[in-house]
PDB file of N, CA and C in Angstrom:
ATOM      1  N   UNK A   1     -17.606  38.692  39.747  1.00  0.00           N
ATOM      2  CA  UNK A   1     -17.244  37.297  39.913  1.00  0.00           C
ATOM      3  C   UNK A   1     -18.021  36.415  38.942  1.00  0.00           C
ATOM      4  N   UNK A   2     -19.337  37.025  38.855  1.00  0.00           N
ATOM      5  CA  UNK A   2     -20.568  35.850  37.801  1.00  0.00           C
ATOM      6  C   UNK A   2     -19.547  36.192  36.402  1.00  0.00           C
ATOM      7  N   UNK A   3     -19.181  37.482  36.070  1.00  0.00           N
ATOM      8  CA  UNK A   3     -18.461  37.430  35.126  1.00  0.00           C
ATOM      9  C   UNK A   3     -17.537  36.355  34.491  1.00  0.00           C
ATOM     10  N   UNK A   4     -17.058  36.352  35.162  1.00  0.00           N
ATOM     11  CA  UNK A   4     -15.353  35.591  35.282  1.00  0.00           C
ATOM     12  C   UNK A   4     -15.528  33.671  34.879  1.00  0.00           C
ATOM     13  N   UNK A   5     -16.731  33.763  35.743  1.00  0.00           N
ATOM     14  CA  UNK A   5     -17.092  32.399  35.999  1.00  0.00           C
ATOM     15  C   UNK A   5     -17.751  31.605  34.556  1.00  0.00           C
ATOM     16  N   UNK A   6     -18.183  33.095  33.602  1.00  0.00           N
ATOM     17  CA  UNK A   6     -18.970  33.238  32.267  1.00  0.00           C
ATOM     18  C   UNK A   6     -18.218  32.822  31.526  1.00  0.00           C
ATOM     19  N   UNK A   7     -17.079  33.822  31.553  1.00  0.00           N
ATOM     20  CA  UNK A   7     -15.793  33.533  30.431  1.00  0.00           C
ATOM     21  C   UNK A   7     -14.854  32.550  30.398  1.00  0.00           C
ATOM     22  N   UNK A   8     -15.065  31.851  31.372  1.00  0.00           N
ATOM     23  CA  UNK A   8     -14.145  30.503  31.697  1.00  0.00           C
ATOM     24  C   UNK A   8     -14.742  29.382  30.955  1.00  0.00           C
ATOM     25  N   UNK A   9     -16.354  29.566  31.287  1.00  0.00           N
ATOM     26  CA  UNK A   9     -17.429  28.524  30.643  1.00  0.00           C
ATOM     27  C   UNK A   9     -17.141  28.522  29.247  1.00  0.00           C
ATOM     28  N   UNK A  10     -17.324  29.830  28.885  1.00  0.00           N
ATOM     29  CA  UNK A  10     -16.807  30.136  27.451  1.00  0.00           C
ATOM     30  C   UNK A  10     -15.696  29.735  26.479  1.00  0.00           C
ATOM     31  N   UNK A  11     -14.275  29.661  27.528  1.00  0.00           N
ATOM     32  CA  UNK A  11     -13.046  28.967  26.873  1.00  0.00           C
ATOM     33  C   UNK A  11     -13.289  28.019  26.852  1.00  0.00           C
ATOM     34  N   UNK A  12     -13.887  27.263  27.939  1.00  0.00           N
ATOM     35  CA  UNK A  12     -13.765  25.742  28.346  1.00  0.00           C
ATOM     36  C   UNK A  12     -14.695  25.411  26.690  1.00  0.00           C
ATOM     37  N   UNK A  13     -15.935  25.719  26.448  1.00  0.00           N
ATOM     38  CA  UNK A  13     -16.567  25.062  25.277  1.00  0.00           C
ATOM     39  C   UNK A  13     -16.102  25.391  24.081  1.00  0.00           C
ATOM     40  N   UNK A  14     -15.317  26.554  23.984  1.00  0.00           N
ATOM     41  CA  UNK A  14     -14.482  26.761  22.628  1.00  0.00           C
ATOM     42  C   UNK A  14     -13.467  25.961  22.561  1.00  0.00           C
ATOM     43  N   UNK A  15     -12.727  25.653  23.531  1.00  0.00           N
ATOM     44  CA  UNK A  15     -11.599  24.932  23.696  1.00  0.00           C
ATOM     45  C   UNK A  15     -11.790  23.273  23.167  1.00  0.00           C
ATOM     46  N   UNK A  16     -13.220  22.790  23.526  1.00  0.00           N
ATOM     47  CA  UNK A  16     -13.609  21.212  23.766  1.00  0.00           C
ATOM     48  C   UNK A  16     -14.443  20.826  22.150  1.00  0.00           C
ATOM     49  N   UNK A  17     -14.864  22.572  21.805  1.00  0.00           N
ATOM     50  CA  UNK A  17     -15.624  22.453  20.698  1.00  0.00           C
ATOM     51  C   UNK A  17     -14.272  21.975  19.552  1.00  0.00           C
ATOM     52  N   UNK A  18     -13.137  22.903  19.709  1.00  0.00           N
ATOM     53  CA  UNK A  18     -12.110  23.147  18.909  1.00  0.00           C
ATOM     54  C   UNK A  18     -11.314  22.120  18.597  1.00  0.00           C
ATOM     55  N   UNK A  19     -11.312  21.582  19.967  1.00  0.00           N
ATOM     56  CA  UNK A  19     -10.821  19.802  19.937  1.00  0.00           C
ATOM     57  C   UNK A  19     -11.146  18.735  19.453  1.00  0.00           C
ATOM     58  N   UNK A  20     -13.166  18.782  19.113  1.00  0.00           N
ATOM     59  CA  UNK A  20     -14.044  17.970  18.392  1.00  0.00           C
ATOM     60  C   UNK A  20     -13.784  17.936  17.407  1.00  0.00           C
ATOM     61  N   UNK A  21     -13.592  19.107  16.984  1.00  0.00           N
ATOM     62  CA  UNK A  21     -13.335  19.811  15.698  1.00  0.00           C
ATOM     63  C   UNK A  21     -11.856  18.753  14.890  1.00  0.00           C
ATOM     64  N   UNK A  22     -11.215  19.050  15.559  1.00  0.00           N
ATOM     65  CA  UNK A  22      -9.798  18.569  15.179  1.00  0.00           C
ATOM     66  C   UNK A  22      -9.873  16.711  15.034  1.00  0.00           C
ATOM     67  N   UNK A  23     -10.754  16.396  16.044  1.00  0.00           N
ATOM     68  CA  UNK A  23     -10.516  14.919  15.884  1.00  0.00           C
ATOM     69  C   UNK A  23     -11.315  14.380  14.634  1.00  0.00           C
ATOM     70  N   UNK A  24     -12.381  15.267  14.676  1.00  0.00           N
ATOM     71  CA  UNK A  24     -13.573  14.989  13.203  1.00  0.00           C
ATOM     72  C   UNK A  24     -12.658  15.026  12.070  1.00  0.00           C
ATOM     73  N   UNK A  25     -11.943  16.326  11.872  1.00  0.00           N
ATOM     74  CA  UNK A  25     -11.331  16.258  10.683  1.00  0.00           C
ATOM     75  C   UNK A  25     -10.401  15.586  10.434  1.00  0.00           C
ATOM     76  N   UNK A  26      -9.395  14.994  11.360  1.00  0.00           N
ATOM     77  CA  UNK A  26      -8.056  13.702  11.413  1.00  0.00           C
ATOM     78  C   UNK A  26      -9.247  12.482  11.130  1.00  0.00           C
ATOM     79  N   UNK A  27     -10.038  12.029  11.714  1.00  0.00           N
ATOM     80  CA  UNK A  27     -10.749  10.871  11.503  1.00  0.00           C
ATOM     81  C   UNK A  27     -11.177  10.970   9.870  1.00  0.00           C
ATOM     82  N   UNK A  28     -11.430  11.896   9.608  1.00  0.00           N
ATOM     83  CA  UNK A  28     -12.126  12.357   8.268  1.00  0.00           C
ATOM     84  C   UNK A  28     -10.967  11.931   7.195  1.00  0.00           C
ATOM     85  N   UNK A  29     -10.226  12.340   7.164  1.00  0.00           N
ATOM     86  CA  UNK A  29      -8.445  12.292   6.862  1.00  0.00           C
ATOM     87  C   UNK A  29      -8.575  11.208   6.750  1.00  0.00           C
ATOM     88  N   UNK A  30      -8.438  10.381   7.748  1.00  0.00           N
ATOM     89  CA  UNK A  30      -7.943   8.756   7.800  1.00  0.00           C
ATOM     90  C   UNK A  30      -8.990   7.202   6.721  1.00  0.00           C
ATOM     91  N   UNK A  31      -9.920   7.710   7.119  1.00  0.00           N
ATOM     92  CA  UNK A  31     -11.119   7.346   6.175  1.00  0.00           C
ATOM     93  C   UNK A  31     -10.831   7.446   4.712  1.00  0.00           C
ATOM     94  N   UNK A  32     -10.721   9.058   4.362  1.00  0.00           N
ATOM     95  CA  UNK A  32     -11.037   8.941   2.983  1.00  0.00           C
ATOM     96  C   UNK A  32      -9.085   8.537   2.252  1.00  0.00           C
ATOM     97  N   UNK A  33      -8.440   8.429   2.750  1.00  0.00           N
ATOM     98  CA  UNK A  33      -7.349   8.254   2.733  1.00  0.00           C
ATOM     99  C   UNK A  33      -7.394   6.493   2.671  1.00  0.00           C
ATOM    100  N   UNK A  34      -8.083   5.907   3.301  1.00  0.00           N
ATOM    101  CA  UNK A  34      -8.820   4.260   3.326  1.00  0.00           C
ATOM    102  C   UNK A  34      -9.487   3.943   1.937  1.00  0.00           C
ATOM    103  N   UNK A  35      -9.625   4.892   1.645  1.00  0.00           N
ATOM    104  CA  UNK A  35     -10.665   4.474   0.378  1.00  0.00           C
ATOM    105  C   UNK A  35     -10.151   5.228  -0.740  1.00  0.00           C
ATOM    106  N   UNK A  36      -8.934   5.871  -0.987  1.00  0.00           N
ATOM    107  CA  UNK A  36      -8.027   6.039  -2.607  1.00  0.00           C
ATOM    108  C   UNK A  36      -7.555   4.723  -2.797  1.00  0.00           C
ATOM    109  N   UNK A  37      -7.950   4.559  -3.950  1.00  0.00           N
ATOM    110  CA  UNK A  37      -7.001   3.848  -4.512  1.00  0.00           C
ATOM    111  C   UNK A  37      -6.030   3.531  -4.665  1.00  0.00           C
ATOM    112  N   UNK A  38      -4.918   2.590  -4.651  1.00  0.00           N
ATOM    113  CA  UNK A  38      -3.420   2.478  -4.812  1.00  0.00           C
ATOM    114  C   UNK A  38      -3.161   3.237  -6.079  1.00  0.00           C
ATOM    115  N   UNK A  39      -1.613   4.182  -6.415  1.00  0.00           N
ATOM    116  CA  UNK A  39      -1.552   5.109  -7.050  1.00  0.00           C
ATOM    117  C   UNK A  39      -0.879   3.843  -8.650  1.00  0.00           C
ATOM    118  N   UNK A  40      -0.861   4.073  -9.573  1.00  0.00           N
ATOM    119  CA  UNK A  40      -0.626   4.005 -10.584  1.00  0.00           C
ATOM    120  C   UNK A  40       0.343   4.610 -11.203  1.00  0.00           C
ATOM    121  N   UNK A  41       2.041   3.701 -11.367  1.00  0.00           N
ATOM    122  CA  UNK A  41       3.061   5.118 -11.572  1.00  0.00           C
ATOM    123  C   UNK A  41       3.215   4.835 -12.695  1.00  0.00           C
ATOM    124  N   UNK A  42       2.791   4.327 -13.607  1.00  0.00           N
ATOM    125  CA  UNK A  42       2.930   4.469 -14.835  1.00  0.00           C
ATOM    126  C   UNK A  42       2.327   3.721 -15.984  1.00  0.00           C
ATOM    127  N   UNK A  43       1.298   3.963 -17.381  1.00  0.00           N
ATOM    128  CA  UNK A  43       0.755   3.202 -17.935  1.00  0.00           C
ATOM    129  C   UNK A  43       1.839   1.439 -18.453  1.00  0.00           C
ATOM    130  N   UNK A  44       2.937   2.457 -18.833  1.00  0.00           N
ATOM    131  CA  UNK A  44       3.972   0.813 -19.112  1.00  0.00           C
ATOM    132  C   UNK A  44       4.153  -0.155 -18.069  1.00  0.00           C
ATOM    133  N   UNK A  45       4.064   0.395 -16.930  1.00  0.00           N
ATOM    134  CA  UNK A  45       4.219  -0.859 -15.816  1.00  0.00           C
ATOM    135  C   UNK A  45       3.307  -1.313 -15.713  1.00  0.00           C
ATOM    136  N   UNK A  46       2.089  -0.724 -15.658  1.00  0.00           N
ATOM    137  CA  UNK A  46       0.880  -1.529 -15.274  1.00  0.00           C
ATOM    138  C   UNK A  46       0.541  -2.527 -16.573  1.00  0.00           C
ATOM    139  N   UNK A  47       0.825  -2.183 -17.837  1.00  0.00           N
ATOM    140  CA  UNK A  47       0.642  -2.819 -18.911  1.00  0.00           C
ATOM    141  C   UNK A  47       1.999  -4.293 -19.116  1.00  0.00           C
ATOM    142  N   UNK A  48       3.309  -3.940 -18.277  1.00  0.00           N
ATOM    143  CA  UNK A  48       3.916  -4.709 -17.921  1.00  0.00           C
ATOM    144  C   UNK A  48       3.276  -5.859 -17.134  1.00  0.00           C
ATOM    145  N   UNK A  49       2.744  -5.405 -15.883  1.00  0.00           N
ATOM    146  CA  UNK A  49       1.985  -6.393 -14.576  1.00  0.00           C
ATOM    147  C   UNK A  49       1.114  -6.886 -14.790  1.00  0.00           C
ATOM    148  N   UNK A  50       0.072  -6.299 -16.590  1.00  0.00           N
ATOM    149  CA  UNK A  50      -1.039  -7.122 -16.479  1.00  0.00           C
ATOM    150  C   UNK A  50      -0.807  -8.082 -17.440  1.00  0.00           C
ATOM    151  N   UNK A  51       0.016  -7.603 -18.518  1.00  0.00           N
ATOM    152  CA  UNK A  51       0.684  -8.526 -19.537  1.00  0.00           C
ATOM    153  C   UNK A  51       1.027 -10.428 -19.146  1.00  0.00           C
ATOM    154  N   UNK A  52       0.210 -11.416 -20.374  1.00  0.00           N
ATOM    155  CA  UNK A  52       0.643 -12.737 -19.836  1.00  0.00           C
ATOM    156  C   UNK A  52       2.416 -12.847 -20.037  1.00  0.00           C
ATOM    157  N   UNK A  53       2.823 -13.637 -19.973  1.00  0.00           N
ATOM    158  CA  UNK A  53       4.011 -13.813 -20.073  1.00  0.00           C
ATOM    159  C   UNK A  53       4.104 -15.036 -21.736  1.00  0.00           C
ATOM    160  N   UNK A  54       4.990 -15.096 -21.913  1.00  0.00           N
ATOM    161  CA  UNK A  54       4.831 -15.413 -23.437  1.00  0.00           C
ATOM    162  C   UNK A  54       4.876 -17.212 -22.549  1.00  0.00           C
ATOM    163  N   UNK A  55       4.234 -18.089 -23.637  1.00  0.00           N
ATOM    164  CA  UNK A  55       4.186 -19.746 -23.273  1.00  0.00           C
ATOM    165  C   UNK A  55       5.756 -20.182 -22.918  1.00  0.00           C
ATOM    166  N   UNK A  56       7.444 -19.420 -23.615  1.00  0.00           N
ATOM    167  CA  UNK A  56       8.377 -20.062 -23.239  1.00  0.00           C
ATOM    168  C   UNK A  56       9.137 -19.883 -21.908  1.00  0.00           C
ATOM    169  N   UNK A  57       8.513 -18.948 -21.527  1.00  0.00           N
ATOM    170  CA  UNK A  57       9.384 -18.138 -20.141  1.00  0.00           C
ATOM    171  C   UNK A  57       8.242 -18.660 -19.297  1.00  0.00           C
ATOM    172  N   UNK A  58       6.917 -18.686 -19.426  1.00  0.00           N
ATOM    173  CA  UNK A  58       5.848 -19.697 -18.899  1.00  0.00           C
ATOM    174  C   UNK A  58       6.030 -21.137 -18.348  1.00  0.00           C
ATOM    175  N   UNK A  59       6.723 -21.858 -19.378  1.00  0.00           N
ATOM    176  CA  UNK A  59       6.983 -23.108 -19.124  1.00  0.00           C
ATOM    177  C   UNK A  59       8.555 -23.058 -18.280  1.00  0.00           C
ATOM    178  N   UNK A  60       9.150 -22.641 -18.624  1.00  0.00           N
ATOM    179  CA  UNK A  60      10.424 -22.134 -17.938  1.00  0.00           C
ATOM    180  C   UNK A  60      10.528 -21.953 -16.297  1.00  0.00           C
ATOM    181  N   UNK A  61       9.339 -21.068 -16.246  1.00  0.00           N
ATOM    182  CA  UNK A  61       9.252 -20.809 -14.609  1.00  0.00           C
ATOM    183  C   UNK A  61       8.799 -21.802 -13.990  1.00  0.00           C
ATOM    184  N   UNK A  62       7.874 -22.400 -14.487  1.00  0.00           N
ATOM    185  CA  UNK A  62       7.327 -23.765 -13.739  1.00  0.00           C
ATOM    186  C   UNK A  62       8.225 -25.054 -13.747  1.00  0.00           C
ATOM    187  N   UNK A  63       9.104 -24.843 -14.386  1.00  0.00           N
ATOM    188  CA  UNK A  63      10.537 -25.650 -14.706  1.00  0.00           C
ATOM    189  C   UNK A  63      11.074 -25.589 -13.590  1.00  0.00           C
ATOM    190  N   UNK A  64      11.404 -24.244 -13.207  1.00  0.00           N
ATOM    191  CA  UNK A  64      12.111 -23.849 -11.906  1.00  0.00           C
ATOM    192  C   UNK A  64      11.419 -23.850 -10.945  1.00  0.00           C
ATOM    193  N   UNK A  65      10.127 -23.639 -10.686  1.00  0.00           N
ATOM    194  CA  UNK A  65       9.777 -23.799  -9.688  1.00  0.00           C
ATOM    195  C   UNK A  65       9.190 -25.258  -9.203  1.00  0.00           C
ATOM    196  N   UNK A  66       9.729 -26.504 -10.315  1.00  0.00           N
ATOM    197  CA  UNK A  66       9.554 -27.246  -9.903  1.00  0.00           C
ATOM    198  C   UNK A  66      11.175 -27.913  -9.380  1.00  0.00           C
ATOM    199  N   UNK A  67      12.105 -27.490  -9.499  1.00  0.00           N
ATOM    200  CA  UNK A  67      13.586 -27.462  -8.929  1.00  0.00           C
ATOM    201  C   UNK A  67      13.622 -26.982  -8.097  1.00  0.00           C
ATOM    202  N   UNK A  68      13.003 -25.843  -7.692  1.00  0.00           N
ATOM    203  CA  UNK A  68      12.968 -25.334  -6.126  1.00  0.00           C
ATOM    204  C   UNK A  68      12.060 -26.249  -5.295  1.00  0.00           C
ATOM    205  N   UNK A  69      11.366 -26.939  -5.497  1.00  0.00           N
ATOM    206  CA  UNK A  69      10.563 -27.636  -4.551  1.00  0.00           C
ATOM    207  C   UNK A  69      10.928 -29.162  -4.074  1.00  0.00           C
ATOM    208  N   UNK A  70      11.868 -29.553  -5.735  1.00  0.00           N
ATOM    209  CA  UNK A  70      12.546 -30.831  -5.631  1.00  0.00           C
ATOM    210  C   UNK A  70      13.886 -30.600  -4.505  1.00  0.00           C
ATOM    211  N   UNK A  71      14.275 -29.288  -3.863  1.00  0.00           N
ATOM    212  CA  UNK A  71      15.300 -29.162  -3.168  1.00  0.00           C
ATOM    213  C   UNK A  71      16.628 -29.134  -4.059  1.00  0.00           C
ATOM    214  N   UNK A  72      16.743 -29.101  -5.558  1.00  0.00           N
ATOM    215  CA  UNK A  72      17.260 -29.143  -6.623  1.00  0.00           C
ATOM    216  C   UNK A  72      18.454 -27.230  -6.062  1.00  0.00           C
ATOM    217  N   UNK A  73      17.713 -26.797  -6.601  1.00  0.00           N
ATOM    218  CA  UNK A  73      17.523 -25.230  -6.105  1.00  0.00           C
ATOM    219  C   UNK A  73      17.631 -24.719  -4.927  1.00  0.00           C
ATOM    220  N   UNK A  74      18.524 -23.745  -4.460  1.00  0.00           N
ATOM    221  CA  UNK A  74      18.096 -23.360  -3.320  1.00  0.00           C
ATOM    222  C   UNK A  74      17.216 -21.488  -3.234  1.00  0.00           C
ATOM    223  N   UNK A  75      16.570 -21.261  -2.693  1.00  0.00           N
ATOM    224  CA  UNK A  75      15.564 -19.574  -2.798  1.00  0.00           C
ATOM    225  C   UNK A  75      16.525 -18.708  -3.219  1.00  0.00           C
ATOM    226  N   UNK A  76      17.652 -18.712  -2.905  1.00  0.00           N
ATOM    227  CA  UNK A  76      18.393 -17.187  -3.184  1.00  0.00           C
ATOM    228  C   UNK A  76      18.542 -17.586  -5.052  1.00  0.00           C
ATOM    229  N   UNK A  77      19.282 -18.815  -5.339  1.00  0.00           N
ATOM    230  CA  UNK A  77      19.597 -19.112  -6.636  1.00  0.00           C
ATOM    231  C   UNK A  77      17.590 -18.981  -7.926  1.00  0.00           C
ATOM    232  N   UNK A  78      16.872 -19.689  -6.848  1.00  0.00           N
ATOM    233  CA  UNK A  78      15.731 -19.670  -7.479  1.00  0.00           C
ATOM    234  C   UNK A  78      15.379 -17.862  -7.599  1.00  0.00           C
ATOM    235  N   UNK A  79      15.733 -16.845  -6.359  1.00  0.00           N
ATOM    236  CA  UNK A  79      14.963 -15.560  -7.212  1.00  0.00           C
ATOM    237  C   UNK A  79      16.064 -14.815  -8.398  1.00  0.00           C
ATOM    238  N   UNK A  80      17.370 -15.335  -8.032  1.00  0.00           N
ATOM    239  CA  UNK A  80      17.793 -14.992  -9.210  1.00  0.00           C
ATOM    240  C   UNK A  80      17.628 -15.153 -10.223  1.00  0.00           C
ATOM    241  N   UNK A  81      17.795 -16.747 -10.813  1.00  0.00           N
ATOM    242  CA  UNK A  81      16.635 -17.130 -11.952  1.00  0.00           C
ATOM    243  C   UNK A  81      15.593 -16.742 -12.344  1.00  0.00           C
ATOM    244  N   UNK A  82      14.367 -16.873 -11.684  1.00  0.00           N
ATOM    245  CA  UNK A  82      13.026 -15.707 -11.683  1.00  0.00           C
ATOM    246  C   UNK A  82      13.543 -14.756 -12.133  1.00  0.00           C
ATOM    247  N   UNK A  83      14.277 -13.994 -11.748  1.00  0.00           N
ATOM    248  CA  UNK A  83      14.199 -12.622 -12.328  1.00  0.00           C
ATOM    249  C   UNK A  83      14.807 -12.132 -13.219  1.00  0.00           C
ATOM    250  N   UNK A  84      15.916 -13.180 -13.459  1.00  0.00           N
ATOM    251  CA  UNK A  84      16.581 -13.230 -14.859  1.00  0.00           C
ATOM    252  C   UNK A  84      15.549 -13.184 -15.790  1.00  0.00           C
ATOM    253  N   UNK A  85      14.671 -14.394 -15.487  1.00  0.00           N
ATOM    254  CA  UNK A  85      13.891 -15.046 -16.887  1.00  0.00           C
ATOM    255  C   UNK A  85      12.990 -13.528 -17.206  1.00  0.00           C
ATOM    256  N   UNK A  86      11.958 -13.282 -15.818  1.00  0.00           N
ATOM    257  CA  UNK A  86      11.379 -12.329 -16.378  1.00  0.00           C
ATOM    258  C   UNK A  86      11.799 -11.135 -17.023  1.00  0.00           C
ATOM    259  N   UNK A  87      12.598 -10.692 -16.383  1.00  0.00           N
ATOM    260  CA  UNK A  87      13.827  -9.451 -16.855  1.00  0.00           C
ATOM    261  C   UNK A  87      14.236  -9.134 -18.543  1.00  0.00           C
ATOM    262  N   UNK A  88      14.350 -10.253 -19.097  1.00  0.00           N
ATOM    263  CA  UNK A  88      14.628 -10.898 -19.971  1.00  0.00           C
ATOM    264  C   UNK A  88      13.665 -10.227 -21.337  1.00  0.00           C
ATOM    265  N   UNK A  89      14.664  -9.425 -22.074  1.00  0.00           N
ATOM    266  CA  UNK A  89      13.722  -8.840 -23.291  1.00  0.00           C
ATOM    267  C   UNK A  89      12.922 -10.141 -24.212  1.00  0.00           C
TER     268      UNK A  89
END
């Protein structure tokens, strides 16, 4: 019977150890997964996103976005514009 009572003790702390185990390494997971960096899909885009925009498409947007604010414009017509202009070789 002391036997029995041994090997139960035994699952029970392999079982609770095994479980520690599992939450350490998901927590572990989640952390360093917190701290990569956002991925980078390509040198041209990022050289796109950091790029100024030239002074005429510059003045342009602030053109429009001063028509969108005058109520001139309405948002759907204003992101089309936006994205014309930037789009725009």
């Amino acid at each position: 019977m002391g036997g029995v009572m041994l090997f139960q003790w035994v699952v029970w702390v392999c079982g609770a150890s095994l479980f520690a185990l599992m939450i350490g390494l998901l927590v572990r997971a989640v952390v360093r997964a917190a701290r990569r960096p956002a991925p980078l899909h390509s040198a041209a885009e990022r050289l796109q996103r950091e790029a100024p925009l030239p002074p005429a498409i510059d003045a342009q947007l602030r053109e429009l976005n001063d028509l969108k604010q005058r109520g001139v414009i309405g948002e759907a017509e204003y992101e089309t514009r936006r994205a014309a202009l930037i789009h725009t070789p």
